[in-house]
Protein backbone atom coordinates (compact mmCIF):
# COMPACT_ATOMS: atom_id res chain seq x y z
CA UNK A 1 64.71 18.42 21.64
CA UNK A 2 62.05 18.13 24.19
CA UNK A 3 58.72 17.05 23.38
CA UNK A 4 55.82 18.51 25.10
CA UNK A 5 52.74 16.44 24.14
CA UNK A 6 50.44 14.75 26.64
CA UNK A 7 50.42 11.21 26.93
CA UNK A 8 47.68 9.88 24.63
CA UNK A 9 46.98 6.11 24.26
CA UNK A 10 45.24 4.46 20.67
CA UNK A 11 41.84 7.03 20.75
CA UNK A 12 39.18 7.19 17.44
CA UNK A 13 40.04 10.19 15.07
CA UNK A 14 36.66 12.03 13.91
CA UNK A 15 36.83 12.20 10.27
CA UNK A 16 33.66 13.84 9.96
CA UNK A 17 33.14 17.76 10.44
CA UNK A 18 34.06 17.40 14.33
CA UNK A 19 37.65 19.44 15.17
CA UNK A 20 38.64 20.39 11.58
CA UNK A 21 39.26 23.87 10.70
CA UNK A 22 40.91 26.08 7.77
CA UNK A 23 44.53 27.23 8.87
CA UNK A 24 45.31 30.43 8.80
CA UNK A 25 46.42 31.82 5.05
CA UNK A 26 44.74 28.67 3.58
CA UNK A 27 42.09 28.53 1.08
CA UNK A 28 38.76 26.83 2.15
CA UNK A 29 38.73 23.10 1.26
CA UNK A 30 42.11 22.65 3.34
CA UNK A 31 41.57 21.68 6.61
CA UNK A 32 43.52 21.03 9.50
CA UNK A 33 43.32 18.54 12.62
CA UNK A 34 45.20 19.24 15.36
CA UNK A 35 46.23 15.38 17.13
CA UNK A 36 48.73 16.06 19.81
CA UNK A 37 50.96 19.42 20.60
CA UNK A 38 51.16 23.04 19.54
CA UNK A 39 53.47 24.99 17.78
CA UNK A 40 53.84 28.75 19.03
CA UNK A 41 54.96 30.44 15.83
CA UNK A 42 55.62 33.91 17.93
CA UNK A 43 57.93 32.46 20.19
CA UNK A 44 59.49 30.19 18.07
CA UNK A 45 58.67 27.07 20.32
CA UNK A 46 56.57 23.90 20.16
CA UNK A 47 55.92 20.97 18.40
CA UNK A 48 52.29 19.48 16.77
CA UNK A 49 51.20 16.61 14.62
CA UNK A 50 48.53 17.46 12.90
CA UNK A 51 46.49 16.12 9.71
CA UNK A 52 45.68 18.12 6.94
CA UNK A 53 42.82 17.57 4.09
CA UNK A 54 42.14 18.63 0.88
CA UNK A 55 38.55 18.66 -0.50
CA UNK A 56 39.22 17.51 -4.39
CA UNK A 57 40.16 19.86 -6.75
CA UNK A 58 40.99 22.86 -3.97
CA UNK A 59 44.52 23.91 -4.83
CA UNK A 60 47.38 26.85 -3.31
CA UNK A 61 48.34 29.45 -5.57
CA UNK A 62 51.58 30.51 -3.69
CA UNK A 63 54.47 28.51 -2.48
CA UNK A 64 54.87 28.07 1.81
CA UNK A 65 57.76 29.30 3.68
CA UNK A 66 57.91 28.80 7.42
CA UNK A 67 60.91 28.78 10.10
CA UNK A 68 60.04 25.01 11.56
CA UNK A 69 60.64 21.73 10.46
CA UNK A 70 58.00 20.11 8.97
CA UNK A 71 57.66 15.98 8.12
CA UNK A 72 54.77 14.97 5.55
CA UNK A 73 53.20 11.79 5.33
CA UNK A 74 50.88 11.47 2.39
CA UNK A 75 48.28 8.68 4.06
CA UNK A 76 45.30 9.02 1.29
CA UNK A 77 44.43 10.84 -1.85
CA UNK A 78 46.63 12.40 -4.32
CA UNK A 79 48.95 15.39 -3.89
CA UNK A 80 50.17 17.43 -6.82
CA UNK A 81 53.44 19.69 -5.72
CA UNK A 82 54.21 22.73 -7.84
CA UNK A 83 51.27 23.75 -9.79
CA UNK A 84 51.02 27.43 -11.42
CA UNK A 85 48.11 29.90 -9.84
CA UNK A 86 45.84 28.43 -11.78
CA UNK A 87 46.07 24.97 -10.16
CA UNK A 88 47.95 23.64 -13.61
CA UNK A 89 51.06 21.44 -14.07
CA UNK A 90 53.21 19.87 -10.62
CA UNK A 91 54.09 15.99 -9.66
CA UNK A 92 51.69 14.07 -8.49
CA UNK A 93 51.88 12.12 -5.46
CA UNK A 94 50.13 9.20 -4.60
CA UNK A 95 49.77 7.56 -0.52
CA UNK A 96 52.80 6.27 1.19
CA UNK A 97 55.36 9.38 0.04
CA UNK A 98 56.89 11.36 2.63
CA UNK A 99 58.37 14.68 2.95
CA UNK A 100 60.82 16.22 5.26
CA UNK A 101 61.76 19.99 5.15
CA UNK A 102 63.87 21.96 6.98
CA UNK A 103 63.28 25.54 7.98
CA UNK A 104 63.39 27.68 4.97
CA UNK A 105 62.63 25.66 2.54
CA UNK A 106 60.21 27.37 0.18
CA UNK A 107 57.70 23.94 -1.17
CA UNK A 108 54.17 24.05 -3.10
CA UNK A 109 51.79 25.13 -4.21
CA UNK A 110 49.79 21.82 -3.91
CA UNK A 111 46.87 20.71 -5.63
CA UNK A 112 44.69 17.48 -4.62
CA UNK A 113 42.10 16.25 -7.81
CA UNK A 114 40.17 13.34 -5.56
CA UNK A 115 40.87 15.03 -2.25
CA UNK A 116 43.98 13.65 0.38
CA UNK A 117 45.01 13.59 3.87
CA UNK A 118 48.52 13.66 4.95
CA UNK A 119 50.09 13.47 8.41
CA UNK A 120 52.37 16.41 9.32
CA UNK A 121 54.61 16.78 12.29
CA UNK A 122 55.77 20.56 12.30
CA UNK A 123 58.64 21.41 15.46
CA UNK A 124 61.51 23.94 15.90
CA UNK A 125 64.59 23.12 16.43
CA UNK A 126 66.33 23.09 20.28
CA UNK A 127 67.81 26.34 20.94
């Protein structure tokens, strides 16, 4: 697969307000970072690493579907996988799990009661 991220050497992440936005089809209180990459989900082509935060208590009400892989690091917080629409019922998570999912595979809703941040790296693969 080739990779096509600049070089970046150790830099500080802002954790504050700086570079974070809501994703596209998320509720507010989920925000994304984008570290390195980008992921063209048109063309099918890309890579990015990215982290993700929940403000506590914001959950999904639907499950995610998406044609890329995507690898999940769960670095602080809690993360509750499979609640109903009304953020109820899942397993919780706690820091140091990890995810990987192929493309296809249908995973949530998620639910965060103190608020998280996970790590994801989301790429396609070669073709």
């Amino acid at each position: 697969m080739a990779i096509n991220k600049q070089h970046l050497e150790f830099f500080p992440v802002d954790m504050g307000t700086e570079g974070w936005h809501v994703p596209a089809g998320y509720p507010e209180g989920i925000e994304q970072k984008i570290l390195a990459g980008a992921l063209d989900e048109d063309a099918k082509s890309g890579n990015r690493t990215r982290l993700l935060r929940f403000a506590p208590g914001v959950f999904t009400t639907k499950p995610f579907v998406h044609d890329y892989w995507e690898e999940v690091y769960l670095v602080s917080g809690d993360l509750t996988v499979g609640n109903d629409e009304n953020g109820k019922g899942g397993e919780s998570f706690s820091p140091n799990t990890y995810a990987c999912r192929p493309p296809g595979a249908y995973h949530g809703p998620f639910k965060s009661e103190q608020g998280c941040v996970l790590l994801e790296i989301h790429y396609y693969d070669e073709g």
